[in-house]
Protein backbone atom coordinates (compact mmCIF):
# COMPACT_ATOMS: atom_id res chain seq x y z
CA UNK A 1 0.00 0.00 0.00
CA UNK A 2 1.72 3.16 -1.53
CA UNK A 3 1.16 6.22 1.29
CA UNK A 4 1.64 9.76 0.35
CA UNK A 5 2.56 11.93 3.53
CA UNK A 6 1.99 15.91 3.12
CA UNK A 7 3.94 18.13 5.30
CA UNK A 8 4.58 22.37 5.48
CA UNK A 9 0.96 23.35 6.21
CA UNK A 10 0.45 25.91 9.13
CA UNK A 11 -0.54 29.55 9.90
CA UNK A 12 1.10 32.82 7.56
CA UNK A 13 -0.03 35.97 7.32
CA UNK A 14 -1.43 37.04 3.87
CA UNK A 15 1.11 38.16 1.64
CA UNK A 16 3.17 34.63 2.77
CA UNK A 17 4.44 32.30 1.48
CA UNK A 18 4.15 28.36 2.54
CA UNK A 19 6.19 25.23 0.43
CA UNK A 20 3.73 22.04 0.68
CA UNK A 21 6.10 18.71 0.56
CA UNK A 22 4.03 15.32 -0.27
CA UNK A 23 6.69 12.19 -0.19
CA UNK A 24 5.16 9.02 -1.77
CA UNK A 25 6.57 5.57 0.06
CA UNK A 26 7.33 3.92 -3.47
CA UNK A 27 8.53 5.55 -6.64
CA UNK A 28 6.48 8.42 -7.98
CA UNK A 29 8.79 7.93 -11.71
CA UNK A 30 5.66 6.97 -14.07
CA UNK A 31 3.11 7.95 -12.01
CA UNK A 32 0.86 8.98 -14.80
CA UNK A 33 -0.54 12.40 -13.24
CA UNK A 34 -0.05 13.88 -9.79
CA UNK A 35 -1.70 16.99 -8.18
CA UNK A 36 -2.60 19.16 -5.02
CA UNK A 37 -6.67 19.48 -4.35
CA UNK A 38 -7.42 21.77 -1.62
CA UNK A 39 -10.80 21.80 0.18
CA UNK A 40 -11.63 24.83 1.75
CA UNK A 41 -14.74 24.39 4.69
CA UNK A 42 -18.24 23.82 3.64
CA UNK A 43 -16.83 23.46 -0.08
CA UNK A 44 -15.93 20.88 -2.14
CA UNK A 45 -12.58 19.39 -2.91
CA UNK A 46 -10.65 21.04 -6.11
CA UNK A 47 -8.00 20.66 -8.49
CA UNK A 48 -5.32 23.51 -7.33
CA UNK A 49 -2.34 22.15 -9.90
CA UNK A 50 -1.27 19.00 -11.30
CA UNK A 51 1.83 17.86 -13.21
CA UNK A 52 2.44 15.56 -15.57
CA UNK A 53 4.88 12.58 -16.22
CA UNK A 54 6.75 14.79 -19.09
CA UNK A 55 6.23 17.67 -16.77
CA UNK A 56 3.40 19.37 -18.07
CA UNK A 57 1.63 21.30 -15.55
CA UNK A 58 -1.85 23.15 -15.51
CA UNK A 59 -3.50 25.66 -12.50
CA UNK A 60 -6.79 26.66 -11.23
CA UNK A 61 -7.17 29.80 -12.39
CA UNK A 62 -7.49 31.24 -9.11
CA UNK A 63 -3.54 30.28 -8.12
CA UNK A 64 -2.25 31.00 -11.82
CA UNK A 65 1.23 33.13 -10.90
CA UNK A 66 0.96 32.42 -7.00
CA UNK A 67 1.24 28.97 -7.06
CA UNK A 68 3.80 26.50 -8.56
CA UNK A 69 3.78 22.65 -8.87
CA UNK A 70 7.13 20.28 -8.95
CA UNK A 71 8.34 17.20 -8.74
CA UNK A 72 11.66 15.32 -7.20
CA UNK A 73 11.46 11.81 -8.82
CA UNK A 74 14.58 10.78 -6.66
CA UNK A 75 13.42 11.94 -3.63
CA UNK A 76 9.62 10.50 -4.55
CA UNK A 77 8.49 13.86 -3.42
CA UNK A 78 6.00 16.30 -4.70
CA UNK A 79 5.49 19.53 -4.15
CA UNK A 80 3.34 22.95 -4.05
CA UNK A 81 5.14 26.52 -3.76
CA UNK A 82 2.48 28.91 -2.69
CA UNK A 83 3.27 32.73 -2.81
CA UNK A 84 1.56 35.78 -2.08
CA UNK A 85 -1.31 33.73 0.02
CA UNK A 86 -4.34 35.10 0.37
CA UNK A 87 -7.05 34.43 3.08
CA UNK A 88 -9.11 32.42 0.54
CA UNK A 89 -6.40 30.20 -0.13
CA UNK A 90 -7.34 29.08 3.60
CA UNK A 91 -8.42 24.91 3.22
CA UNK A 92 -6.91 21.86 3.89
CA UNK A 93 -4.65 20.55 0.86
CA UNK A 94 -4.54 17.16 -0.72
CA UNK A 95 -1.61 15.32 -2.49
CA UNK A 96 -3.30 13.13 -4.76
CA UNK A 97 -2.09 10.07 -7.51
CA UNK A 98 -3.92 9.01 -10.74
CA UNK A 99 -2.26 6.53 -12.80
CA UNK A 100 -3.02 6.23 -16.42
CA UNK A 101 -6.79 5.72 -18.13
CA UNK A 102 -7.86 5.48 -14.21
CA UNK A 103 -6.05 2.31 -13.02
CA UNK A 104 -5.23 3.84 -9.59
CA UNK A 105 -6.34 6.58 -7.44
CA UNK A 106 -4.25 7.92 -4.51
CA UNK A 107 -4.68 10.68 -1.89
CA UNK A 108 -2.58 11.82 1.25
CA UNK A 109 -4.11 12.82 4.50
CA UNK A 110 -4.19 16.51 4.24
CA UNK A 111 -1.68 19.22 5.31
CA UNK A 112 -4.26 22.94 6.91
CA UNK A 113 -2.97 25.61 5.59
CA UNK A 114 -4.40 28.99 7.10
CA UNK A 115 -3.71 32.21 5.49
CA UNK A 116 -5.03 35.16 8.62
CA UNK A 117 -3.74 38.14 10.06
């Protein structure tokens, strides 16, 4: 059972900046897609970023120029750079593994992250 393990949530002040760390168990070279969903209370879960095997990587509009997605394949570690936080960027984030046409579905536990003055 692969486990993905987020880390680097906690409190900043808006205008912060927070680096999210998700480190997979087993090797994340080939995992067909991997992403950060955040789910903000009372809402649903979303798609914040994602990034490809080739390294192709796509944003919610709403982090486009804040936020930036990468990947260590030999560290099997994924991770989120968030600048310039804003209070509405206030939710719990998700690491989360898809392998390809569906065969697999993986999520981590959650890291807070809590933008306030």
């Amino acid at each position: 059972q692969v486990q993905l393990v987020e880390s680097g949530g906690g409190l900043v002040q808006p205008g912060g900046s927070l680096r999210l760390s998700c480190v997979a168990s087993a090797t994340i070279i080939g995992i067909n897609r991997m992403g950060w969903y955040r789910q903000a209370p009372g809402k649903e879960r979303v798609l914040v970023a994602s990034i490809t095997t080739s390294g192709s990587t796509d944003y919610a509009d709403s982090v486009k120029g804040r936020f930036t997605i990468f990947r260590d394949n030999f560290k099997n570690t994924l991770y989120l750079q968030m600048i310039i936080l804003k209070p509405e960027d206030t939710a719990v984030y998700y690491c989360h593994q898809a392998g390809a046409g569906g065969s697999f579905e993986r999520w981590g536990q959650g890291t807070l992250v809590t933008v306030s003055s």
